[in-house]
PDB file of N, CA and C in Angstrom:
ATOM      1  N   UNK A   1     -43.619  50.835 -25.886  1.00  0.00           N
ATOM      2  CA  UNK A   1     -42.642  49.783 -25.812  1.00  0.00           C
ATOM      3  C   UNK A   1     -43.249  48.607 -25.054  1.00  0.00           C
ATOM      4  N   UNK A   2     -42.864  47.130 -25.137  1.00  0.00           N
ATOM      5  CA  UNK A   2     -43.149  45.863 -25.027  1.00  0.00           C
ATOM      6  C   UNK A   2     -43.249  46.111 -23.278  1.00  0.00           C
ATOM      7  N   UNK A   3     -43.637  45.968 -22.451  1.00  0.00           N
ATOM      8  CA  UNK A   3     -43.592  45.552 -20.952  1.00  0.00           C
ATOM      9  C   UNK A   3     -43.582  46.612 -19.889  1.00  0.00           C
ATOM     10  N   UNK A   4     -43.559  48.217 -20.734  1.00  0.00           N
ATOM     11  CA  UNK A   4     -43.130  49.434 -20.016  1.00  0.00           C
ATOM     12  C   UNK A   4     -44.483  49.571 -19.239  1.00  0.00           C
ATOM     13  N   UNK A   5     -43.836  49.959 -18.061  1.00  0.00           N
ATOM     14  CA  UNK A   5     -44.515  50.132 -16.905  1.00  0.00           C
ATOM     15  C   UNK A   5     -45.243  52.032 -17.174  1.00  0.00           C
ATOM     16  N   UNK A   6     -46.219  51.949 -16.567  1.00  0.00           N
ATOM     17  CA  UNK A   6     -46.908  53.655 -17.018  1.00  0.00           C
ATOM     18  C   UNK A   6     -45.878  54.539 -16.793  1.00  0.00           C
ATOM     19  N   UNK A   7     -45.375  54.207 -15.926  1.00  0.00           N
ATOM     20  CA  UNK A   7     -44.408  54.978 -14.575  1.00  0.00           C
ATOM     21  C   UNK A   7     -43.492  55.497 -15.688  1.00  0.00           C
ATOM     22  N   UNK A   8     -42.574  54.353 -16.384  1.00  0.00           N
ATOM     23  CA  UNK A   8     -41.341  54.141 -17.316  1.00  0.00           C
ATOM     24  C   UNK A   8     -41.382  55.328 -18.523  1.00  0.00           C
ATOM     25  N   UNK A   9     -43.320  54.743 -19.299  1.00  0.00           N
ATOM     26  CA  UNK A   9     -43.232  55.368 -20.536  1.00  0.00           C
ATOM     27  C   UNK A   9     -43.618  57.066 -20.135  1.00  0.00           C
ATOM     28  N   UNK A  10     -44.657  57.455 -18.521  1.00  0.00           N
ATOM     29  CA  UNK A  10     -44.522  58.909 -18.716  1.00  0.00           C
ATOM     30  C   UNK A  10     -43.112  59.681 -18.747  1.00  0.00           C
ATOM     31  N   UNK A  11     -42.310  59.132 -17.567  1.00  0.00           N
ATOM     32  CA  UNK A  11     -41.153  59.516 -17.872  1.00  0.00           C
ATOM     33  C   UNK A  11     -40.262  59.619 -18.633  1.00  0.00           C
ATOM     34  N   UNK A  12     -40.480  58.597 -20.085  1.00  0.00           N
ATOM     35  CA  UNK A  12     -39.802  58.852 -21.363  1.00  0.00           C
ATOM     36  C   UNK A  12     -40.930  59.802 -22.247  1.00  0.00           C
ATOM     37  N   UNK A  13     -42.090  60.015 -21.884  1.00  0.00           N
ATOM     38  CA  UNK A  13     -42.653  61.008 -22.790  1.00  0.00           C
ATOM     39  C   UNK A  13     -41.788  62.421 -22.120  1.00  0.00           C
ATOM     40  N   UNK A  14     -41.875  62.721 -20.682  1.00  0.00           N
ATOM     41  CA  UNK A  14     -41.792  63.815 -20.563  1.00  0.00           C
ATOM     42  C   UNK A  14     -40.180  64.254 -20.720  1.00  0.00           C
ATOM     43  N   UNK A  15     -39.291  63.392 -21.023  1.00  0.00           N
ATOM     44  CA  UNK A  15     -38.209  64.030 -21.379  1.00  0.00           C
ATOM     45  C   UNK A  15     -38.073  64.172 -23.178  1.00  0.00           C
ATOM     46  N   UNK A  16     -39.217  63.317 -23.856  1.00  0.00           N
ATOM     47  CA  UNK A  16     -39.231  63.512 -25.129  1.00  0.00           C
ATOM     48  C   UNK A  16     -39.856  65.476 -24.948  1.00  0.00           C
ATOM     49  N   UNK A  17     -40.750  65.775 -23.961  1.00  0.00           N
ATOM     50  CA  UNK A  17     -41.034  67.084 -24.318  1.00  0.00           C
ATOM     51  C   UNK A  17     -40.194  67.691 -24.093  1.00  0.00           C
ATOM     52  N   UNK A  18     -38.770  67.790 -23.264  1.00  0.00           N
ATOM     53  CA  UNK A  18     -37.869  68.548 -22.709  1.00  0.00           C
ATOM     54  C   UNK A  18     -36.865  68.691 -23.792  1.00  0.00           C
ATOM     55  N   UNK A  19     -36.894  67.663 -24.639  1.00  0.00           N
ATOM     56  CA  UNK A  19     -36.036  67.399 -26.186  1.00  0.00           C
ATOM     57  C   UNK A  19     -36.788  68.434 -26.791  1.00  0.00           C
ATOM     58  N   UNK A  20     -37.785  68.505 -27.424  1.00  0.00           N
ATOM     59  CA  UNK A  20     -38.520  69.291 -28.344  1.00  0.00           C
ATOM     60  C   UNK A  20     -38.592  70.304 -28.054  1.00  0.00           C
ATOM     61  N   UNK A  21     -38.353  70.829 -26.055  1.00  0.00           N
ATOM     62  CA  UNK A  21     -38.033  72.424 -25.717  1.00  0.00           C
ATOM     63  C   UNK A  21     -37.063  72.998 -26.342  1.00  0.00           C
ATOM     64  N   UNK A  22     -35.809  71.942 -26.183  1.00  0.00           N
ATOM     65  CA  UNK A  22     -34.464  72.250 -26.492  1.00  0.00           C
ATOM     66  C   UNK A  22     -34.557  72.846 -27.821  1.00  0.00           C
ATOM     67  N   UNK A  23     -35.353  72.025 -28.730  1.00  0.00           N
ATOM     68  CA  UNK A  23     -34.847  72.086 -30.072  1.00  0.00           C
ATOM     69  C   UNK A  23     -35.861  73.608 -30.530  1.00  0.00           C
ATOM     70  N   UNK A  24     -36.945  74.005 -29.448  1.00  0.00           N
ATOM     71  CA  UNK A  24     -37.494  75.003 -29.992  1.00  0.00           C
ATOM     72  C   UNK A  24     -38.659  74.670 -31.005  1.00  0.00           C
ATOM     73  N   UNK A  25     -38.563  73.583 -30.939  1.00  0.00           N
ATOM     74  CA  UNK A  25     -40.181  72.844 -31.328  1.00  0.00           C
ATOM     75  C   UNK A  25     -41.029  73.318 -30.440  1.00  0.00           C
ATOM     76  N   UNK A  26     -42.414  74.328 -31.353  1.00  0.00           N
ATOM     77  CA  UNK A  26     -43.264  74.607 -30.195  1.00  0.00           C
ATOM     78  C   UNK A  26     -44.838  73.629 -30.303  1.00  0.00           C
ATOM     79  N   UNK A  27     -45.407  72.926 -29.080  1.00  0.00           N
ATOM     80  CA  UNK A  27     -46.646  72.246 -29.507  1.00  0.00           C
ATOM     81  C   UNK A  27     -47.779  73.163 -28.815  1.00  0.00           C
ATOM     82  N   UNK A  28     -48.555  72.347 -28.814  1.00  0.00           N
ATOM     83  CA  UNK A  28     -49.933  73.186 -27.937  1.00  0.00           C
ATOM     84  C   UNK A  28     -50.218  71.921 -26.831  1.00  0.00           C
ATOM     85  N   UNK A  29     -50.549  72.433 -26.035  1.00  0.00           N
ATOM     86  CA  UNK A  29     -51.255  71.595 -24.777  1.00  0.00           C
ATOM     87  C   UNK A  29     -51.842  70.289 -25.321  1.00  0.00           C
ATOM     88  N   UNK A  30     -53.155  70.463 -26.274  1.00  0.00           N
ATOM     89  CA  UNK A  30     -53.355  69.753 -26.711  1.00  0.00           C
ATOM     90  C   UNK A  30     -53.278  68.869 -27.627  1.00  0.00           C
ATOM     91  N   UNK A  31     -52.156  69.184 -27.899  1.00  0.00           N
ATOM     92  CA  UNK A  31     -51.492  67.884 -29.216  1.00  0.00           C
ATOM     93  C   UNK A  31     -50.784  66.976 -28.234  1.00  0.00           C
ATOM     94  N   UNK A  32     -50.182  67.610 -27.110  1.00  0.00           N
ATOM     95  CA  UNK A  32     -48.838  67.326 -26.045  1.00  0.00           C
ATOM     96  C   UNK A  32     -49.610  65.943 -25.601  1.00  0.00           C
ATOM     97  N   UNK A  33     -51.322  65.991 -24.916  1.00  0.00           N
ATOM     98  CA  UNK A  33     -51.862  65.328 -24.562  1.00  0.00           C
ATOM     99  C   UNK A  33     -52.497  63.771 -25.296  1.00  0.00           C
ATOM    100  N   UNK A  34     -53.047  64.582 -26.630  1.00  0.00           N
ATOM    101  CA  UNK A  34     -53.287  63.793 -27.657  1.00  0.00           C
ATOM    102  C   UNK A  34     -52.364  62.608 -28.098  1.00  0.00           C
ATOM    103  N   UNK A  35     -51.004  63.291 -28.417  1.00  0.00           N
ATOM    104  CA  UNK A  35     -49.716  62.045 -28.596  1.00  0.00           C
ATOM    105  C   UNK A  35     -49.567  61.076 -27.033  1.00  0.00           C
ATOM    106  N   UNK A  36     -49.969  61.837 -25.714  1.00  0.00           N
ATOM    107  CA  UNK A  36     -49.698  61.186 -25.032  1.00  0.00           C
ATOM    108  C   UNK A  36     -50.803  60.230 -25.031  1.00  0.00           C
ATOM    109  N   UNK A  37     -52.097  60.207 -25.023  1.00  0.00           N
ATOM    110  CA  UNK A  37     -53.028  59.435 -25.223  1.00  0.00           C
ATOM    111  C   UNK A  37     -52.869  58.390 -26.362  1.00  0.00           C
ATOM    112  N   UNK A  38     -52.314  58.616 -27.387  1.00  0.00           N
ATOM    113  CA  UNK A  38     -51.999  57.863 -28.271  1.00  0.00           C
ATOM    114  C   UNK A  38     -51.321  56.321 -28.178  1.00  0.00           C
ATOM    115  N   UNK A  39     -50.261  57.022 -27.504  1.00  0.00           N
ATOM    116  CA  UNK A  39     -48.850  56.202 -27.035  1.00  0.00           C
ATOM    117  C   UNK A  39     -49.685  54.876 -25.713  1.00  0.00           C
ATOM    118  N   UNK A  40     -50.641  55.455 -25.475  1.00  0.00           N
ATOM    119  CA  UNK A  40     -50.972  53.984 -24.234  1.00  0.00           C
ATOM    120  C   UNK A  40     -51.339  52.477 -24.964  1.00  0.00           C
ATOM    121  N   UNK A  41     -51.481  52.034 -23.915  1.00  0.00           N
ATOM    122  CA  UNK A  41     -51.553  50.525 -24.716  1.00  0.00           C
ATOM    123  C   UNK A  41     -53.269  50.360 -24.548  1.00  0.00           C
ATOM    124  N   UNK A  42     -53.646  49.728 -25.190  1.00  0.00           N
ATOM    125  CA  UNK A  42     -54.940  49.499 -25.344  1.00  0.00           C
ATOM    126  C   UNK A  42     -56.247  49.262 -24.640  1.00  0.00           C
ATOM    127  N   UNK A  43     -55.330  48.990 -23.146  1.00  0.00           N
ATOM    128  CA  UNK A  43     -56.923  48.501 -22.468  1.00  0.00           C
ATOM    129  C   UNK A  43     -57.101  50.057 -21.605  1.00  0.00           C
ATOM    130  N   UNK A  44     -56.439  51.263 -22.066  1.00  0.00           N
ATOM    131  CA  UNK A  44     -57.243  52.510 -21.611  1.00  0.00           C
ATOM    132  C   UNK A  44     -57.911  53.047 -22.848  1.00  0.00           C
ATOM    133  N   UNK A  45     -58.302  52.201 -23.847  1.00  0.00           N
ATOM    134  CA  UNK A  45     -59.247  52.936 -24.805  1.00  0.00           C
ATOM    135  C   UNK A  45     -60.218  52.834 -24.688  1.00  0.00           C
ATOM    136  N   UNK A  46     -60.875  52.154 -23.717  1.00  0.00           N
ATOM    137  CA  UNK A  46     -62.814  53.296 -22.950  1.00  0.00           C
ATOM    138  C   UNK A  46     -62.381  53.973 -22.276  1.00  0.00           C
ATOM    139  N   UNK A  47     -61.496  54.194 -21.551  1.00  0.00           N
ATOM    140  CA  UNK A  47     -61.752  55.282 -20.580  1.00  0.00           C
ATOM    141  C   UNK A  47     -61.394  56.285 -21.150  1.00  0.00           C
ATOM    142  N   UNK A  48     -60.502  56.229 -22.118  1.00  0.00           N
ATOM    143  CA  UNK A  48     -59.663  57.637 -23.424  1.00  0.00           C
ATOM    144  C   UNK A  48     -61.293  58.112 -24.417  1.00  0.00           C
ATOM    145  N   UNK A  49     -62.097  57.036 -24.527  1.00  0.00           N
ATOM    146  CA  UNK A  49     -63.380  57.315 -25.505  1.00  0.00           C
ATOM    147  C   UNK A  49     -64.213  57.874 -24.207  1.00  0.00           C
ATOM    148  N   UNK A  50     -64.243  57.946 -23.300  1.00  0.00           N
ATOM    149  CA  UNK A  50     -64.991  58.367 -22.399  1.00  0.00           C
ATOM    150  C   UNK A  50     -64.772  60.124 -22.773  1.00  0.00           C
ATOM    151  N   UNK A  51     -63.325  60.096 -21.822  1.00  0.00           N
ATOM    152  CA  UNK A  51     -62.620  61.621 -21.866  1.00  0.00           C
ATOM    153  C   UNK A  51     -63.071  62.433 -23.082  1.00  0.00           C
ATOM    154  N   UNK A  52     -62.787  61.943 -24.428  1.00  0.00           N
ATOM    155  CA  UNK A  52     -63.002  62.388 -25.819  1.00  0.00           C
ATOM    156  C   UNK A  52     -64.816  62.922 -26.164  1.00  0.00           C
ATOM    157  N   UNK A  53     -65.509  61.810 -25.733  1.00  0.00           N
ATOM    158  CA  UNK A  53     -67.017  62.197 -25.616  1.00  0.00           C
ATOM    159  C   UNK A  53     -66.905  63.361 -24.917  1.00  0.00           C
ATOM    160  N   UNK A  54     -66.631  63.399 -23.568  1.00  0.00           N
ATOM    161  CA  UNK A  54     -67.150  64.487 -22.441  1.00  0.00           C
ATOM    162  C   UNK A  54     -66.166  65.874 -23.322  1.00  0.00           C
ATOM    163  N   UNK A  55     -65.329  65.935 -24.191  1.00  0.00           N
ATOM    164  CA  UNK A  55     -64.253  67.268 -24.139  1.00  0.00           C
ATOM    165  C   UNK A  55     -63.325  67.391 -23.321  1.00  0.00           C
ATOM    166  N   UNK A  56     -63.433  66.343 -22.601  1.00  0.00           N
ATOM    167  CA  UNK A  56     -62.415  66.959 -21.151  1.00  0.00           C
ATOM    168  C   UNK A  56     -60.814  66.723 -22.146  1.00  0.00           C
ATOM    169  N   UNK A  57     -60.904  65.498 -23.038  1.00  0.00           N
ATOM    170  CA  UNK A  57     -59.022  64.955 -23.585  1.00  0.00           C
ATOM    171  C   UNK A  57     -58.779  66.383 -24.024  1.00  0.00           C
ATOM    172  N   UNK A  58     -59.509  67.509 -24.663  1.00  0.00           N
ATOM    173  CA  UNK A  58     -59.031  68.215 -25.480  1.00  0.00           C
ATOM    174  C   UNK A  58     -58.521  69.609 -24.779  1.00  0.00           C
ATOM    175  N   UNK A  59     -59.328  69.514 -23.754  1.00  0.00           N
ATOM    176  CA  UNK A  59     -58.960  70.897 -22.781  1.00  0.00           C
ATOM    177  C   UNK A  59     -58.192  70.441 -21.552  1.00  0.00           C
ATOM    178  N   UNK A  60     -57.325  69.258 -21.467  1.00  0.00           N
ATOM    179  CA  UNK A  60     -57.027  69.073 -20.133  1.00  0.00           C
ATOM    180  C   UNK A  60     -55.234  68.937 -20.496  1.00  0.00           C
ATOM    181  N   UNK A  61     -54.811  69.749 -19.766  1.00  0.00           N
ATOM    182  CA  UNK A  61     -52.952  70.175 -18.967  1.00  0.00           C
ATOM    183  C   UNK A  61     -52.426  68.763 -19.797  1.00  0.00           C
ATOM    184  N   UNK A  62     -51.346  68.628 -19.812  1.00  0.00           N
ATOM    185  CA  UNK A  62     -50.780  67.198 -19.881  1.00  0.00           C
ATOM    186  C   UNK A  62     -50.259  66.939 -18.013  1.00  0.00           C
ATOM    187  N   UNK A  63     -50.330  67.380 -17.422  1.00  0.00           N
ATOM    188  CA  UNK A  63     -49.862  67.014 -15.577  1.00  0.00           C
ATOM    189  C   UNK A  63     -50.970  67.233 -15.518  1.00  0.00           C
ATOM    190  N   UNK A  64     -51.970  67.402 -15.675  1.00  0.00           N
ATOM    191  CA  UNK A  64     -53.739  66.981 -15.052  1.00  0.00           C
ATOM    192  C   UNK A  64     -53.852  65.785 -15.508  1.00  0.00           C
ATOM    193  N   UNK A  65     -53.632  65.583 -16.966  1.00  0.00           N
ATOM    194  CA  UNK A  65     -53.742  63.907 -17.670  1.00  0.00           C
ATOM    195  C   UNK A  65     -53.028  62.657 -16.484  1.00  0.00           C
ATOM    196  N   UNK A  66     -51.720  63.210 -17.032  1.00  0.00           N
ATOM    197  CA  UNK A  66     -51.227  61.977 -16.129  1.00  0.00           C
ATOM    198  C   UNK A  66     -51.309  62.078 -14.730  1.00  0.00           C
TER     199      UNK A  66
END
């Protein structure tokens, strides 16, 4: 979203995961992370191509991420 503060959008990701508990939607760690990486705005895409080189985006918690 237009002006959202990091703070704003983790906290609307992580109740989007608490929705998808509800509903019994199951993901994996690493998709959880992946969409969250997705969702940033653009000027963390070296440091996201960094993570992705090393392996770390694919094996890391989503509360280690953020």
């Amino acid at each position: 979203m237009d002006k959202e503060s990091l703070g704003d959008m983790t906290s609307r990701f992580y109740h989007l995961l608490t929705e998808l508990g509800n509903f019994e939607v199951v993901t994996t760690p690493a998709e959880v992370v992946k969409k969250f990486a997705d969702a940033l705005p653009p000027q963390w895409n070296s440091f996201l191509e960094i993570l992705k080189y090393n392996g770390v985006l694919a094996t890391t918690h989503i509360n280690d991420f953020v």
